[in-house]
Protein backbone atom coordinates (compact mmCIF):
# COMPACT_ATOMS: atom_id res chain seq x y z
CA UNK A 1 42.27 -114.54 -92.62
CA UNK A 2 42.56 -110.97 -91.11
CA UNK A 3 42.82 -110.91 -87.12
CA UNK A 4 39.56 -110.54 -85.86
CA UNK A 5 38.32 -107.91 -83.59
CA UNK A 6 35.92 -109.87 -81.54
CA UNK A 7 37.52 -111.27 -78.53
CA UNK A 8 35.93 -114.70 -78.94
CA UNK A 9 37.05 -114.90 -82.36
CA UNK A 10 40.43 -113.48 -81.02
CA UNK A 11 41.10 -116.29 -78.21
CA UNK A 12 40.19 -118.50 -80.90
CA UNK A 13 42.69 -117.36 -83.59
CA UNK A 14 45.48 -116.68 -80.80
CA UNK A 15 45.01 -120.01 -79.43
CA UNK A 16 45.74 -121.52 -82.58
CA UNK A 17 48.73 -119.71 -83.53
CA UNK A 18 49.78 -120.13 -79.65
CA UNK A 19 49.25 -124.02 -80.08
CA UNK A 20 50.71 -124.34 -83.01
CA UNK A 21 53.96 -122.47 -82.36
CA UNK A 22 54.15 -125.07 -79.07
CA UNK A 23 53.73 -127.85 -81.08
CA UNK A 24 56.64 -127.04 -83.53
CA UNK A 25 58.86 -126.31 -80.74
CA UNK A 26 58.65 -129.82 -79.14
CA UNK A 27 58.32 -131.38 -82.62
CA UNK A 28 61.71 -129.31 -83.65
CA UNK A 29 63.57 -130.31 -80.37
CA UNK A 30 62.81 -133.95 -80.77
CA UNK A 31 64.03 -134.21 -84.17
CA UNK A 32 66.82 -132.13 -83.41
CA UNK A 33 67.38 -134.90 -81.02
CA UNK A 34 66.87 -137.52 -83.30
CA UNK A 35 69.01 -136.50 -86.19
CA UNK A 36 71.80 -134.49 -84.31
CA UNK A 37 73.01 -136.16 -81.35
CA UNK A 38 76.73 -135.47 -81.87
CA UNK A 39 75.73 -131.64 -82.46
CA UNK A 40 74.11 -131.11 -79.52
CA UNK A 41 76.48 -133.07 -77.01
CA UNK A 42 79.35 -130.55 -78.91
CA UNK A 43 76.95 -127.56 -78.09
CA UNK A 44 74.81 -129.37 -74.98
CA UNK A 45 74.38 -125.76 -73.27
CA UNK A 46 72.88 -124.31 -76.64
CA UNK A 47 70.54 -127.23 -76.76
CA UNK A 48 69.44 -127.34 -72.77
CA UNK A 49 68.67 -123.74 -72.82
CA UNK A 50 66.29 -123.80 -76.08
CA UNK A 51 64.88 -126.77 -74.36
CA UNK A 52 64.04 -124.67 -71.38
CA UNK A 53 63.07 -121.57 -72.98
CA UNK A 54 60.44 -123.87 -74.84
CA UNK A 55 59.00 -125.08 -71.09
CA UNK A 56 58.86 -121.96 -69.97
CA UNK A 57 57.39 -120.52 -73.24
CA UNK A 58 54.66 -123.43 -72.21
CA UNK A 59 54.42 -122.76 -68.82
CA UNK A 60 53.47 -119.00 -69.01
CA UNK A 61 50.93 -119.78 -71.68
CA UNK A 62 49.39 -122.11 -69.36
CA UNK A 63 50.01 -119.75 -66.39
CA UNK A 64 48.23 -116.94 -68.36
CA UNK A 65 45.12 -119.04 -69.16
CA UNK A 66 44.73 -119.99 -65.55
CA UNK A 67 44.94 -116.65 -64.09
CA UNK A 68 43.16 -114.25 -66.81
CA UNK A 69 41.07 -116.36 -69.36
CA UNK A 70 39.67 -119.53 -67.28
CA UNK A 71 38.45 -117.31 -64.45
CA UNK A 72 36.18 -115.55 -67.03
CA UNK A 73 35.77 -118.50 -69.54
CA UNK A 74 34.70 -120.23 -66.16
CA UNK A 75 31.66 -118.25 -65.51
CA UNK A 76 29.56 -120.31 -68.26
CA UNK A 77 31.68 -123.07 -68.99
CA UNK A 78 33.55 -126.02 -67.49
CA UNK A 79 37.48 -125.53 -68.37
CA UNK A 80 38.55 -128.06 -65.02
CA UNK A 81 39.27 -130.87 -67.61
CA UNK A 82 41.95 -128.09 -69.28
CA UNK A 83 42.98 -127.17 -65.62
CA UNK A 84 43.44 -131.33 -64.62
CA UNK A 85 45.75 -131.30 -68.19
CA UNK A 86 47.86 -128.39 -67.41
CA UNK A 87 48.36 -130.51 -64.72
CA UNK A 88 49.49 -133.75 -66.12
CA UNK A 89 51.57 -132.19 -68.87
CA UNK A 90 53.56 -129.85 -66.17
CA UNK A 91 54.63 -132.80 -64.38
CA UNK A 92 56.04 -134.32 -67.14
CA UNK A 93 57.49 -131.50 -67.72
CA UNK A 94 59.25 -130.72 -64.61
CA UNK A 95 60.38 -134.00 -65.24
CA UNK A 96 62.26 -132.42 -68.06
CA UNK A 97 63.32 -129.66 -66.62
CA UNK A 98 65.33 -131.35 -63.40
CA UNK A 99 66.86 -133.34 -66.32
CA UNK A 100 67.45 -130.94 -68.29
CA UNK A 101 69.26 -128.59 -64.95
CA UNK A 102 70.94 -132.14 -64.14
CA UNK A 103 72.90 -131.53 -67.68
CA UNK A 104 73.68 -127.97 -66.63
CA UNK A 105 75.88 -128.97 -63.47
CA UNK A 106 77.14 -132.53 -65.02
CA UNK A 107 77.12 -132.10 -68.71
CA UNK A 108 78.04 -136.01 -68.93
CA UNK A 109 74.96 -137.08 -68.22
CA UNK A 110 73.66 -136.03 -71.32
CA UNK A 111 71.82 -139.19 -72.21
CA UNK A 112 69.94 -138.58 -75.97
CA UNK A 113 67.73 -141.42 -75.58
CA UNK A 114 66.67 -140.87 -71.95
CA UNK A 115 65.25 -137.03 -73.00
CA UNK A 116 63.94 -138.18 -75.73
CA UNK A 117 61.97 -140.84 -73.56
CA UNK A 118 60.91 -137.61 -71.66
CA UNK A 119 59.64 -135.37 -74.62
CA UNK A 120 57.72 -138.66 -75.84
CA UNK A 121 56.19 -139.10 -72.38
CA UNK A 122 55.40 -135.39 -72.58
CA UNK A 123 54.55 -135.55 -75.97
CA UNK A 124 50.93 -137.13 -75.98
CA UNK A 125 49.40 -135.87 -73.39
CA UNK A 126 50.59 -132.10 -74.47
CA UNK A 127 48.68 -132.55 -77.92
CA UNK A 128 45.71 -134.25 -76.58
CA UNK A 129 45.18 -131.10 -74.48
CA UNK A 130 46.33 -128.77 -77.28
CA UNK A 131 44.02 -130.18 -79.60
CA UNK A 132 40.93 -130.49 -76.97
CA UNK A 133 41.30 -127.04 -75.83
CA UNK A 134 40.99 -125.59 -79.07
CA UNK A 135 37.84 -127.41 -79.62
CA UNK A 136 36.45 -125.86 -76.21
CA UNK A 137 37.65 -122.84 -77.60
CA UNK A 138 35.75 -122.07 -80.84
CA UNK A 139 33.65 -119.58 -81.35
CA UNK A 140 29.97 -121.14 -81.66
CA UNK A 141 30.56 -122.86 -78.48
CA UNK A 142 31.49 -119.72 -76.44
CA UNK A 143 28.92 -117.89 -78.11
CA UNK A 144 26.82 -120.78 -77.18
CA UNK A 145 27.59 -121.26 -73.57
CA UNK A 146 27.21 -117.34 -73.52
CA UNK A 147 31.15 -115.55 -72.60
CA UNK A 148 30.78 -112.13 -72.25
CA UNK A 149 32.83 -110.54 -74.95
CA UNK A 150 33.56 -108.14 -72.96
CA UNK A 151 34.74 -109.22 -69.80
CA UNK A 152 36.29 -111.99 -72.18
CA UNK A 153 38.05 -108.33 -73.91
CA UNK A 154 39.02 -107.16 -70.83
CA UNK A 155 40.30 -110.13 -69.40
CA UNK A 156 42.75 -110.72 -72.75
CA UNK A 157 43.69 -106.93 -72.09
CA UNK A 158 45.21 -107.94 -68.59
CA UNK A 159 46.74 -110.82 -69.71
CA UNK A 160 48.46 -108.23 -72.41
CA UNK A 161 49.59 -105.61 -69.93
CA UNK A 162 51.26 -109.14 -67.70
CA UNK A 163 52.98 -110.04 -70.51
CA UNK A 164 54.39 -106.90 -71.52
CA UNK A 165 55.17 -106.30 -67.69
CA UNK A 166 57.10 -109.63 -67.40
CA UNK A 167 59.08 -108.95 -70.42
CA UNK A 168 60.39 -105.67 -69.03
CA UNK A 169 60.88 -107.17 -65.44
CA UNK A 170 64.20 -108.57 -66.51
């Protein structure tokens, strides 16, 4: 499929590739997990840091939403319920992430079993919202609900120039 040039279509197709690239992260670090215990307590730093690139991979996607799309998405639709999720998932997943710090300063706490209790918590809920999101997301029911492509367009361009912004903030 060729990237479209409509910015419904656009949010749609992004979302999807955005969703799915989420997905295989967590998917990857639990069986990483799983399979490789011994590996990652011989590289633990390695492992904590992908970890937390990952969550904060998630948590500027879900930043971005809430401060460029929603407010425009908003307008004509109801995207609370995706709001209330972001929610939910972020804090299991600052849950995680004090975990995750906790190995930084006392690498002997790395406990396999008790992350993986953590990614499993965070797990469920994550998809659920991945999965319902895209569904408020497709085309015929923004077209439906009547977005303005534009203002959807110009929101997405914002969004853009952030990202591109906090990339070179470093």
């Amino acid at each position: 499929m060729p990237y479209p040039s409509n910015p419904i279509e656009t949010l749609y197709y992004t979302m999807n590739y955005v969703h799915s690239s989420i997905r295989r992260g967590l998917e990857n670090i639990i069986k990483h997990l799983e399979e490789s215990k011994d590996a990652i307590h011989d590289d633990l730093p390695t492992f904590v840091n992908y970890c937390l690139a990952w969550s904060h991979h998630l948590t500027m996607h879900h930043k971005l939403e809430e401060d460029f799309l929603f407010p425009v998405l908003n307008r004509t639709m109801n995207f609370s319920e995706e709001k209330d999720a972001h929610d939910v998932v972020h804090n299991k997943l600052d849950d995680l992430e004090a975990m995750l710090h906790e190995l930084e300063i006392d690498p002997k706490k790395f406990n396999p079993d008790r992350i993986r209790e953590q990614l499993l918590a965070l797990k469920e809920p994550l998809f659920d919202h991945l999965d319902a999101e895209v569904e408020h997301l497709k085309p015929e029911e923004l077209k439906k609900a009547g977005v303005n492509a534009s203002e959807l367009g110009h929101a997405w361009q914002r969004m853009e120039e952030a990202i591109r912004a906090s990339m070179h903030a470093s």
